[in-house]
N, C-alpha and C. Protein backbone atom coordinates (compact mmCIF):
# COMPACT_ATOMS: atom_id res chain seq x y z
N UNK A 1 161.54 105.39 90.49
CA UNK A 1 160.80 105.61 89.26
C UNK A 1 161.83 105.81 88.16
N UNK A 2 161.45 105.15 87.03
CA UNK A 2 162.51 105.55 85.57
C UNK A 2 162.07 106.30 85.09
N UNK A 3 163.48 106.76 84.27
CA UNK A 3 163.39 108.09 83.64
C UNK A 3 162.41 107.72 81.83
N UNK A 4 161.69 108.50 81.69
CA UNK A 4 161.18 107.99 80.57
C UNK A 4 161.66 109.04 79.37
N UNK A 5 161.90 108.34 78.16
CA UNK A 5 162.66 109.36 76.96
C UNK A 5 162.84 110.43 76.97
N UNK A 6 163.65 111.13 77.46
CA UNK A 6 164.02 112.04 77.39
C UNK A 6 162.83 113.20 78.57
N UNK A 7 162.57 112.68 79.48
CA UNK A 7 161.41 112.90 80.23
C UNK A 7 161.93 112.86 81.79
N UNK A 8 162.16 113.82 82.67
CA UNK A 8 162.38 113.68 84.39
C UNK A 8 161.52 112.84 84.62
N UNK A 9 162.30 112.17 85.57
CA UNK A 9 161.23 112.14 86.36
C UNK A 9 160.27 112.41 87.01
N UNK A 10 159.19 111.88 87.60
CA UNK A 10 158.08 113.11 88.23
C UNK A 10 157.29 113.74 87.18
N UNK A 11 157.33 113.37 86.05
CA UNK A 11 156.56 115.02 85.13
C UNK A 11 155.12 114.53 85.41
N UNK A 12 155.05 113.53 85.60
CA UNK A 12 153.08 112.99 85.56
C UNK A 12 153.08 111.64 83.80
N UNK A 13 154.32 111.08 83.32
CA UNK A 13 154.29 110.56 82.16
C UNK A 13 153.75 109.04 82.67
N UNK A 14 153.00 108.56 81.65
CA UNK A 14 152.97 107.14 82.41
C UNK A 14 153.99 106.09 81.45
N UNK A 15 154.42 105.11 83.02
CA UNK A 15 155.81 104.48 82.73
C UNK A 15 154.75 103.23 82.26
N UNK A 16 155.85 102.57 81.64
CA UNK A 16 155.65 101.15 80.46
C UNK A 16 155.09 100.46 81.52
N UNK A 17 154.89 100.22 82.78
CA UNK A 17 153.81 99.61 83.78
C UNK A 17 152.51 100.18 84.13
N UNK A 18 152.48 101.26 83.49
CA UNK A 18 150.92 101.79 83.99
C UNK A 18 151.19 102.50 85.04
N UNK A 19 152.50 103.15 86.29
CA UNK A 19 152.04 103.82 86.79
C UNK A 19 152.06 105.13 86.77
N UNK A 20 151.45 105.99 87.55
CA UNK A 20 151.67 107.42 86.87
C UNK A 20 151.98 107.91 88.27
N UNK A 21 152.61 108.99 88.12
CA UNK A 21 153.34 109.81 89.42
C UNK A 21 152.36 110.86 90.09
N UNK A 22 151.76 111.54 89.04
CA UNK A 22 150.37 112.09 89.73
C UNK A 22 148.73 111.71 89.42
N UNK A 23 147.82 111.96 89.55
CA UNK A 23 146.61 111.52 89.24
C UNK A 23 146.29 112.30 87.97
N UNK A 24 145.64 111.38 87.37
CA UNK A 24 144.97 111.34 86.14
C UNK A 24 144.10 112.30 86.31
N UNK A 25 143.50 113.01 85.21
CA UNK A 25 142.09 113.42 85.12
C UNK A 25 141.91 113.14 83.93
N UNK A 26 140.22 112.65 83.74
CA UNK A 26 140.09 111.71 82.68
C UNK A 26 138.71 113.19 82.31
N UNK A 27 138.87 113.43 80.73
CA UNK A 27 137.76 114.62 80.51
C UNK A 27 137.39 113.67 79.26
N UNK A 28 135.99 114.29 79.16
CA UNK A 28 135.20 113.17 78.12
C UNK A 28 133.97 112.13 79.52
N UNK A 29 133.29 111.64 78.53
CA UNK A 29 132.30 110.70 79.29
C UNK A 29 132.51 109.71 80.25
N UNK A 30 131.80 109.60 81.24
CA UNK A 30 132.42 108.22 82.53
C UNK A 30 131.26 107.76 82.40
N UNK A 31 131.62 106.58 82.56
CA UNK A 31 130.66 105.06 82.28
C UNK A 31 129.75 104.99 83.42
N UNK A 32 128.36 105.17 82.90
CA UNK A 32 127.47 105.07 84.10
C UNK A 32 127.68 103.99 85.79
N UNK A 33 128.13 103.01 85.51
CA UNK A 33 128.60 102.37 86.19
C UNK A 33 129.65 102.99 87.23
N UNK A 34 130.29 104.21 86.80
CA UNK A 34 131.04 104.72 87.88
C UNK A 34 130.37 105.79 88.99
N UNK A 35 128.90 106.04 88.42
CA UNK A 35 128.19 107.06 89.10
C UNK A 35 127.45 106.33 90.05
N UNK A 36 126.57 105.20 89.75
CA UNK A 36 125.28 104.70 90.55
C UNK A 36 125.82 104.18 91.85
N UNK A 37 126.84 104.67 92.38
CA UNK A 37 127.49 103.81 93.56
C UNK A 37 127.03 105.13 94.62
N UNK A 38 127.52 106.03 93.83
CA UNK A 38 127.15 107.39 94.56
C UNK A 38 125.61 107.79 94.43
N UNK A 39 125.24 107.66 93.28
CA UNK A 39 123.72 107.66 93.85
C UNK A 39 122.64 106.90 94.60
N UNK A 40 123.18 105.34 94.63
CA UNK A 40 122.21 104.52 95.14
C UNK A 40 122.79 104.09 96.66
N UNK A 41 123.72 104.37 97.70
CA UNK A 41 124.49 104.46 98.46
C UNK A 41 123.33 105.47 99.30
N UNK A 42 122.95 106.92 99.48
CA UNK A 42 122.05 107.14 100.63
C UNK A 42 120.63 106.92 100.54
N UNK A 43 120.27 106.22 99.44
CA UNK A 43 118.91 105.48 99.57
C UNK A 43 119.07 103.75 100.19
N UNK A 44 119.80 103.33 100.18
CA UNK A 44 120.69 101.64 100.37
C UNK A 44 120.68 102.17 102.25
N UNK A 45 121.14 102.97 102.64
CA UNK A 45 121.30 103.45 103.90
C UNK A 45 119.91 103.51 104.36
N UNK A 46 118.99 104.37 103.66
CA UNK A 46 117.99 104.58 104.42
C UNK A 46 116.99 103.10 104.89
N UNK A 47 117.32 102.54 103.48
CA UNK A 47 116.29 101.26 103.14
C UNK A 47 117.24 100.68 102.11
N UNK A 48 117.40 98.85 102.53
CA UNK A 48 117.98 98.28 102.05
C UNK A 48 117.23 97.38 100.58
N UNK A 49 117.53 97.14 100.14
CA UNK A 49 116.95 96.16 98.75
C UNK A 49 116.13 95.47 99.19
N UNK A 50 116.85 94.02 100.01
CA UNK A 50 115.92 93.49 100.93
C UNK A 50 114.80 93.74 101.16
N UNK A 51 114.67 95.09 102.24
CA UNK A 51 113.77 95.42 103.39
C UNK A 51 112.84 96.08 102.04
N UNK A 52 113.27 97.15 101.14
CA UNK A 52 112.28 97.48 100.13
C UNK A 52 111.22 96.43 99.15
N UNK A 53 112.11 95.23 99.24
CA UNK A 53 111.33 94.05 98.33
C UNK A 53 110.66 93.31 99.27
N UNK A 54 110.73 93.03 100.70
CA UNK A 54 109.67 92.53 101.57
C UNK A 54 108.88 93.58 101.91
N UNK A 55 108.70 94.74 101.96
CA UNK A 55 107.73 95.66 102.37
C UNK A 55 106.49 95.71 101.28
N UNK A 56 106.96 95.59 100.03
CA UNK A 56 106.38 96.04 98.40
C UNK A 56 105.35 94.86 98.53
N UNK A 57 106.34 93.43 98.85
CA UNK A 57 105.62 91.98 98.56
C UNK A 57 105.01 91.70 99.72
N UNK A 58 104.58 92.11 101.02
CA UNK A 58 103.80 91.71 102.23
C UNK A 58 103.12 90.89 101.86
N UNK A 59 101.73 91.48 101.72
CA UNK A 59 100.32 90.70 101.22
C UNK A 59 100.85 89.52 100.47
N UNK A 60 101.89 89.50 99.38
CA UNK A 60 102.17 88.25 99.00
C UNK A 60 102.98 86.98 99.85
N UNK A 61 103.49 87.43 100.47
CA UNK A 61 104.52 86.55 101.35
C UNK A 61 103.86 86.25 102.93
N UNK A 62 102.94 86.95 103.34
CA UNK A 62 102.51 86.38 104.43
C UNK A 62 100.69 86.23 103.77
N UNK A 63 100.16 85.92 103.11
CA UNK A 63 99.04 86.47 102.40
C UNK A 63 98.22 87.58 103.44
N UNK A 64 97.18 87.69 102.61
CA UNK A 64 96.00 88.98 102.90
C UNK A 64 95.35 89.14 104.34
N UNK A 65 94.79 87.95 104.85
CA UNK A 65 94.92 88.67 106.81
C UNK A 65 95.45 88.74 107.18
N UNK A 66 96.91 88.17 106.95
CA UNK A 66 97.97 89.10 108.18
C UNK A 66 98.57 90.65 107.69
N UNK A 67 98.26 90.43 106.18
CA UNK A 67 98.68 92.19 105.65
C UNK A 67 98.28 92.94 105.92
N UNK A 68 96.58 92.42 106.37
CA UNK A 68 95.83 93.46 106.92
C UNK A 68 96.15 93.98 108.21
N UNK A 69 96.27 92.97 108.89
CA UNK A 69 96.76 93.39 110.34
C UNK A 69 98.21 93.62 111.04
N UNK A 70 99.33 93.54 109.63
CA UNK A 70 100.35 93.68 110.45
C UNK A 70 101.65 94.79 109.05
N UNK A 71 102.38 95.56 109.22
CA UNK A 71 102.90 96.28 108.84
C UNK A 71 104.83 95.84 108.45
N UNK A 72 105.56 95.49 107.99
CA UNK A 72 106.65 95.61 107.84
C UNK A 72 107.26 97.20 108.27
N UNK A 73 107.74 97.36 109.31
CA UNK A 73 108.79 98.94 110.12
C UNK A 73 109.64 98.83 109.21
N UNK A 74 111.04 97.93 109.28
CA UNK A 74 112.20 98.19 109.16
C UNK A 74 112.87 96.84 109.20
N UNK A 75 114.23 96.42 108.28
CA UNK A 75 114.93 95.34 108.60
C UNK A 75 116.21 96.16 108.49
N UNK A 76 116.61 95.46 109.83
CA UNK A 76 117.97 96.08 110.33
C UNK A 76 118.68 94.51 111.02
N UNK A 77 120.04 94.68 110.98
CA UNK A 77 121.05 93.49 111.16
C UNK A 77 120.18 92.04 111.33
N UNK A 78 119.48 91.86 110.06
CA UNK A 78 118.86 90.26 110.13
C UNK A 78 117.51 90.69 110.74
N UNK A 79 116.64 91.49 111.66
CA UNK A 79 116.02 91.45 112.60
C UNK A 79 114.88 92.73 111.46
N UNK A 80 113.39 91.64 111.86
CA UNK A 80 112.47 92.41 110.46
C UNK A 80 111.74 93.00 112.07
N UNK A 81 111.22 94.03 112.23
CA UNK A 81 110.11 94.89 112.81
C UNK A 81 108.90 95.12 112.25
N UNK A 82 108.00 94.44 112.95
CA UNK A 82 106.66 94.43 112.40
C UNK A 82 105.73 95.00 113.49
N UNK A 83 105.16 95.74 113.05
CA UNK A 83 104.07 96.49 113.47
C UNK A 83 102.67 95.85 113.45
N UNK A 84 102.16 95.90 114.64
CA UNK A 84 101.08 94.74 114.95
C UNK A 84 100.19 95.28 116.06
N UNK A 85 98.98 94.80 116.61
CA UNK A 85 98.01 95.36 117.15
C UNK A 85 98.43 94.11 118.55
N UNK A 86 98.20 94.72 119.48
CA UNK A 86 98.60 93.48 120.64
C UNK A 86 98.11 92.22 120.52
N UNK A 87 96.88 92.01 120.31
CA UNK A 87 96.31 90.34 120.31
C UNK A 87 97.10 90.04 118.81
N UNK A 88 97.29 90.16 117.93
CA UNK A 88 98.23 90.01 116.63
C UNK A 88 99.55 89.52 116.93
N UNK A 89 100.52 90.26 117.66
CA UNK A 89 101.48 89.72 118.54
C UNK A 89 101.69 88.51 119.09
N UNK A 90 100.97 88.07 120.14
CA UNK A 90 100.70 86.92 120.85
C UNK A 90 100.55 85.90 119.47
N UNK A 91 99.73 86.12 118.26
CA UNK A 91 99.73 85.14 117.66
C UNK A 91 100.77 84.63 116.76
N UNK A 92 101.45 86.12 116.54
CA UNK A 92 102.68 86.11 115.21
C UNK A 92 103.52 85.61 116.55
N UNK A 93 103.80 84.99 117.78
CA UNK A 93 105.11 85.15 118.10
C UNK A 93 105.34 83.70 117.96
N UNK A 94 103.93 82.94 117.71
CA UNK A 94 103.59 81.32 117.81
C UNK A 94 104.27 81.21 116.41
N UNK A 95 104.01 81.89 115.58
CA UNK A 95 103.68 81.49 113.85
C UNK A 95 105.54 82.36 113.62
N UNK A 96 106.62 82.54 114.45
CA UNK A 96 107.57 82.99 113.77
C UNK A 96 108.24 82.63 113.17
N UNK A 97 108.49 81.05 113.57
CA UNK A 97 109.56 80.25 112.60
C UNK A 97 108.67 79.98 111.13
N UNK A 98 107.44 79.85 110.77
CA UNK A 98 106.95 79.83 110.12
C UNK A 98 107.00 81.16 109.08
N UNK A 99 106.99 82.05 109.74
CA UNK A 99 106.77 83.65 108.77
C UNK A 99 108.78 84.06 108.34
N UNK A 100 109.53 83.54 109.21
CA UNK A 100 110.64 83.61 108.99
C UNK A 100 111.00 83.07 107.60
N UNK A 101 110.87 81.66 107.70
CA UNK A 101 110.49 80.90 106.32
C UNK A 101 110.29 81.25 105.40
N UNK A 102 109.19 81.59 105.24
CA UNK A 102 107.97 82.42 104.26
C UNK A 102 109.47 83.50 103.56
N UNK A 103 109.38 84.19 104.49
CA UNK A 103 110.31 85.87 104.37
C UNK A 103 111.40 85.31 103.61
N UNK A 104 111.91 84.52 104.22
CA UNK A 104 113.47 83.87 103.37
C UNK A 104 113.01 83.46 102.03
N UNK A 105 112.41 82.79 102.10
CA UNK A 105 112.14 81.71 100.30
C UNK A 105 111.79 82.85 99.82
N UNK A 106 111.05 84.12 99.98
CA UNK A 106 110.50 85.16 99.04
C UNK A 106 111.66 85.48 98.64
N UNK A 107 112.55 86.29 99.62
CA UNK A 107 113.43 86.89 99.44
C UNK A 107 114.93 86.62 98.82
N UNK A 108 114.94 84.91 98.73
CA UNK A 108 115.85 84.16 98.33
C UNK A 108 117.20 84.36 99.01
N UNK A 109 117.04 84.32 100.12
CA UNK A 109 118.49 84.12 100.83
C UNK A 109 118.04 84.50 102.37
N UNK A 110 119.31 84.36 103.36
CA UNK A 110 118.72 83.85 104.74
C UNK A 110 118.91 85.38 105.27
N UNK A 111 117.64 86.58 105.01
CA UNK A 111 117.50 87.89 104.89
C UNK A 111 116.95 87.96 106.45
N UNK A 112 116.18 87.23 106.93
CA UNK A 112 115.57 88.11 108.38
C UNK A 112 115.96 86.56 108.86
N UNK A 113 116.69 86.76 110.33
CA UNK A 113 116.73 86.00 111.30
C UNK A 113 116.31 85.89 112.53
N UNK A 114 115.46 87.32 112.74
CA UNK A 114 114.62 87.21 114.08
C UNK A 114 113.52 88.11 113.23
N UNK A 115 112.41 88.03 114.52
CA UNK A 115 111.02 89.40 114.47
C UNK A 115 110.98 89.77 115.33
N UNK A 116 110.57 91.23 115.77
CA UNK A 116 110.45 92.03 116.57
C UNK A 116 109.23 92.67 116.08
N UNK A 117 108.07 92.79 117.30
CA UNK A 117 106.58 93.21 117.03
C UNK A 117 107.13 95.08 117.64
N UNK A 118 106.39 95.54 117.48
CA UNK A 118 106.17 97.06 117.62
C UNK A 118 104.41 97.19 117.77
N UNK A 119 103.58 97.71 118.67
CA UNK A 119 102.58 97.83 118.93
C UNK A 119 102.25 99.33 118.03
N UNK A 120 101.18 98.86 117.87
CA UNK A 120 100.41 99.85 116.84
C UNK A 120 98.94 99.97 116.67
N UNK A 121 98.14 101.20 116.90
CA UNK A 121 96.61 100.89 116.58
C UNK A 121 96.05 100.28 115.16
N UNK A 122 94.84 99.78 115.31
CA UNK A 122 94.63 98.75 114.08
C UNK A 122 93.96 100.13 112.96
N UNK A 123 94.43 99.74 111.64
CA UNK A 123 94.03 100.75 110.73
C UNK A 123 92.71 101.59 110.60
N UNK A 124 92.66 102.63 110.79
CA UNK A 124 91.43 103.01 110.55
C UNK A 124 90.17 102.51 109.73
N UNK A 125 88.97 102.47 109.85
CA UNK A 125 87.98 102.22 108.59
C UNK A 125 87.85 103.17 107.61
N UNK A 126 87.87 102.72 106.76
CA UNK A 126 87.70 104.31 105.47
C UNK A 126 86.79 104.87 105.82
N UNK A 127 86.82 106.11 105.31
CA UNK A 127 85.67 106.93 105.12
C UNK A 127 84.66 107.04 104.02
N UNK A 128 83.36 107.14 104.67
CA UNK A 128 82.42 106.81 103.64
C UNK A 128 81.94 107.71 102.17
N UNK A 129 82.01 106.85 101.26
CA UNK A 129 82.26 108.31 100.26
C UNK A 129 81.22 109.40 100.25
N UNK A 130 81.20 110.36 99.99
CA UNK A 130 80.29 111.31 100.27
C UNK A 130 78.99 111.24 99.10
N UNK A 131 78.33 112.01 99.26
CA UNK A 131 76.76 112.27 98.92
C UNK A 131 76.63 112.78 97.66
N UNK A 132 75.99 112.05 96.51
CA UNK A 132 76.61 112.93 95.58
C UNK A 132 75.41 114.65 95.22
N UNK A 133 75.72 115.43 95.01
CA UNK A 133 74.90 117.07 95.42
C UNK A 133 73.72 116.59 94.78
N UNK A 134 72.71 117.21 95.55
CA UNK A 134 71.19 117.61 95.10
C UNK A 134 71.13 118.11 93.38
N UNK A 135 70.35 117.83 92.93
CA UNK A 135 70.24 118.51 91.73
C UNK A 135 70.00 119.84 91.81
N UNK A 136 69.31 120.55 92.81
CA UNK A 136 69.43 121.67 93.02
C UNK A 136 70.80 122.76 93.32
N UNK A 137 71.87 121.86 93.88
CA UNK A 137 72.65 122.18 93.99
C UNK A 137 73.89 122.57 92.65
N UNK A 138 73.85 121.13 91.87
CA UNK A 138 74.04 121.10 90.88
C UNK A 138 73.72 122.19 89.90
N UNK A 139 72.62 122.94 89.77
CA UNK A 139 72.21 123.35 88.67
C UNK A 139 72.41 124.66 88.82
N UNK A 140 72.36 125.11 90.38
CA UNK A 140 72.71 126.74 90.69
C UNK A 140 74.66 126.98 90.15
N UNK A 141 75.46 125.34 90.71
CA UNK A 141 76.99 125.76 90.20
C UNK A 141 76.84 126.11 89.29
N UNK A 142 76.45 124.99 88.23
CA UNK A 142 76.56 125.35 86.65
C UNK A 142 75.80 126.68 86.27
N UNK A 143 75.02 127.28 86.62
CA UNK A 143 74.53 127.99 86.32
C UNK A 143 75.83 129.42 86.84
N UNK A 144 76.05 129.41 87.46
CA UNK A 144 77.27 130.46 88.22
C UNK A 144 78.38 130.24 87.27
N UNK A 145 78.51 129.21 86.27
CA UNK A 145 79.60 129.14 85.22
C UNK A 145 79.24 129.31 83.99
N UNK A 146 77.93 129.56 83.80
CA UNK A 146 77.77 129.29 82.16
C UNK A 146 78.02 130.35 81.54
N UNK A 147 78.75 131.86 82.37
CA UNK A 147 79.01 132.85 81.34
C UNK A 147 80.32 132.30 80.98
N UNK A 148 81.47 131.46 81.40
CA UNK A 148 82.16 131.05 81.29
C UNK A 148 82.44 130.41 79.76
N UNK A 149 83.43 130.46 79.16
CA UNK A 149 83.70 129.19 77.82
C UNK A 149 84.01 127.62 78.52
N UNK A 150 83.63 126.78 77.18
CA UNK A 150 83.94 125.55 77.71
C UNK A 150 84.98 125.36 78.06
N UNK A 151 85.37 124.67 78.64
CA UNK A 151 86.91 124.14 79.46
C UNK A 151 87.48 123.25 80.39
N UNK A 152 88.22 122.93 80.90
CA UNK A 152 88.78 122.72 81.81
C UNK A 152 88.64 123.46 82.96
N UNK A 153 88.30 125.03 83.27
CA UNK A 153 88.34 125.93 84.16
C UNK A 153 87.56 126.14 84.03
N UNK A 154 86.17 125.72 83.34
CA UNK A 154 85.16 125.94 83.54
C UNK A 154 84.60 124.47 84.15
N UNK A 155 85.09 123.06 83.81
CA UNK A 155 85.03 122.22 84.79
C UNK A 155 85.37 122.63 86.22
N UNK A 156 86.58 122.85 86.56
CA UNK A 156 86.97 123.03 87.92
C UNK A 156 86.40 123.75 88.54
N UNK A 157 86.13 124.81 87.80
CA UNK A 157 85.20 125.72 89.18
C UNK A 157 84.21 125.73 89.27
N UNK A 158 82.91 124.86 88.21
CA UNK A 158 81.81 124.05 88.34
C UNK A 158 81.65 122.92 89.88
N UNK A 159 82.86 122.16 89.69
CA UNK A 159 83.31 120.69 90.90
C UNK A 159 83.62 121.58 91.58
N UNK A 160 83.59 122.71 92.04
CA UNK A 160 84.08 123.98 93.70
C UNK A 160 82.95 123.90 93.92
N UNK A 161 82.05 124.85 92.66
CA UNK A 161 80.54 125.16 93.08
C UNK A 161 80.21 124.10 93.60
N UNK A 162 80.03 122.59 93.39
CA UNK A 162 79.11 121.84 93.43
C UNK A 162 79.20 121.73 95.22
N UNK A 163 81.08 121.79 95.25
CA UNK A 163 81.55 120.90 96.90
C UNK A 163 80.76 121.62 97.64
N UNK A 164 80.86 123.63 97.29
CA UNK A 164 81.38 124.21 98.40
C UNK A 164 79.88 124.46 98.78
N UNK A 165 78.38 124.75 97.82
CA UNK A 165 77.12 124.38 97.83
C UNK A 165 76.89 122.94 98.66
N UNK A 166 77.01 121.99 98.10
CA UNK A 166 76.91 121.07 98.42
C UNK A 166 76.88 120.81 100.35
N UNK A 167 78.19 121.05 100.43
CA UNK A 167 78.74 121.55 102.07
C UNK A 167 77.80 122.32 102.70
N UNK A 168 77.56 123.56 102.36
CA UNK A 168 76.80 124.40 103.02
C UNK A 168 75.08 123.98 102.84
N UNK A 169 74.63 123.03 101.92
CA UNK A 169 73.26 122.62 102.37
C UNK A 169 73.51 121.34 103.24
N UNK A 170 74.58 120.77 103.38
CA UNK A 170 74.84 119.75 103.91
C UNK A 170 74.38 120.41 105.93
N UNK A 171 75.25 121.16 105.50
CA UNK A 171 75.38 122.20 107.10
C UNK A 171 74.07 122.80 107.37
N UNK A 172 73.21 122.83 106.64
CA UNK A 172 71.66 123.50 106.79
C UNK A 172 70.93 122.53 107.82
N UNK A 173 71.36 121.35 106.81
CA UNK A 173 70.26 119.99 107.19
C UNK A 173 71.30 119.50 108.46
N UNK A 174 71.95 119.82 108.80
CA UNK A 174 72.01 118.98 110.25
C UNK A 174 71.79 119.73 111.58
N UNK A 175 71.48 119.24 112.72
CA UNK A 175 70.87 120.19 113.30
C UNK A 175 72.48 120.84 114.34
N UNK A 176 71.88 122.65 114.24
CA UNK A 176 72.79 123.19 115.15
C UNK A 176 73.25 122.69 116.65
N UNK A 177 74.95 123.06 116.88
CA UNK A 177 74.88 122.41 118.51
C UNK A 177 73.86 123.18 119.35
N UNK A 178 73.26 124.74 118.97
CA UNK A 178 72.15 125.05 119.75
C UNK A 178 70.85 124.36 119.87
N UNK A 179 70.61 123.82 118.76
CA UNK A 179 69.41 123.12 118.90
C UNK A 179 69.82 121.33 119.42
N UNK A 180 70.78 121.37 119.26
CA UNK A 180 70.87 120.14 120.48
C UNK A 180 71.29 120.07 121.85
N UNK A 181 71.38 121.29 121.86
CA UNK A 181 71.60 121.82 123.82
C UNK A 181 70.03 121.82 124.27
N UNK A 182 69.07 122.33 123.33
CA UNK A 182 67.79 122.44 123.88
C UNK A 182 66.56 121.28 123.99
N UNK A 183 67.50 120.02 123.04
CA UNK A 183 66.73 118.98 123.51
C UNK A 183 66.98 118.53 125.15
């Protein structure tokens, strides 16, 4: 290392090449670009770009009955995991070079090179929306709020009254497990 003007060597000066003898510390602002490596690094681990942009786009890339019936798991070294109901399987294993395809052109580059099914029960049916309360029911909540001011908290605990009424005539009208032991 050279000696710089009137300067030892070693002090930490930087020489007419740029190098410096100890490390820098740089105070003042760092360019976003030096941070997002560290932040987007244990989400990239968990779930890759890829695997996040074929999971998002399913329904579009295989269309709407197979979205229904089949799930994107995980893409790991080339190899996509799909979650599928057994007779689903047997059919996706006919249709793979085909869905492989599909997956690539979405994804624009040669992203999944095998499939792997994973067995899975088929989605539940929704649940049916509920009943909307008796007017009788209705009119005792509101009535349990009207010393209340208008509001917001006088909404909310109106929509309690209505559920928690509602529920308990619900529970009136169906018949007890005692009275169905005695049929």
């Amino acid at each position: 290392m050279a000696k710089v003007e009137g300067k030892p060597e070693g002090t930490g000066a930087d020489t007419r090449a740029g190098i410096a003898t100890e490390a820098r510390h740089v105070y003042g602002p760092r360019p976003i670009s030096a941070l997002i490596p560290a932040l987007t690094r244990p989400a990239f681990r968990r779930r890759s770009p890829a695997a996040a942009q074929i999971m998002a786009d399913w329904p579009a890339i295989v269309g709407p009955v197979l979205a229904e019936a089949t799930v994107p798991r995980r893409l790991s070294a080339g190899t996509l995991t799909l979650g599928c109901s057994g007779p689903i399987a047997l059919e996706l294993q006919h249709m793979t070079a085909e869905l492989i395809a599909r997956i690539n052109a979405h994804a624009g580059a040669q992203t999944v090179k095998a499939l792997r099914f994973e067995q899975m029960l088929p989605p539940a049916a929704p649940l049916p929306a509920p009943k909307p309360p008796s007017p009788k029911v209705t009119q005792a909540a509101e009535a349990a709020v009207a010393h209340l001011p208008a509001g917001e908290l006088r909404d909310a605990l109106a929509a309690l009254g209505r559920a928690v009424l509602g529920a308990r005539e619900a529970g009136r009208n169906k018949p007890s497990t005692a009275d169905r032991s005695r049929r």
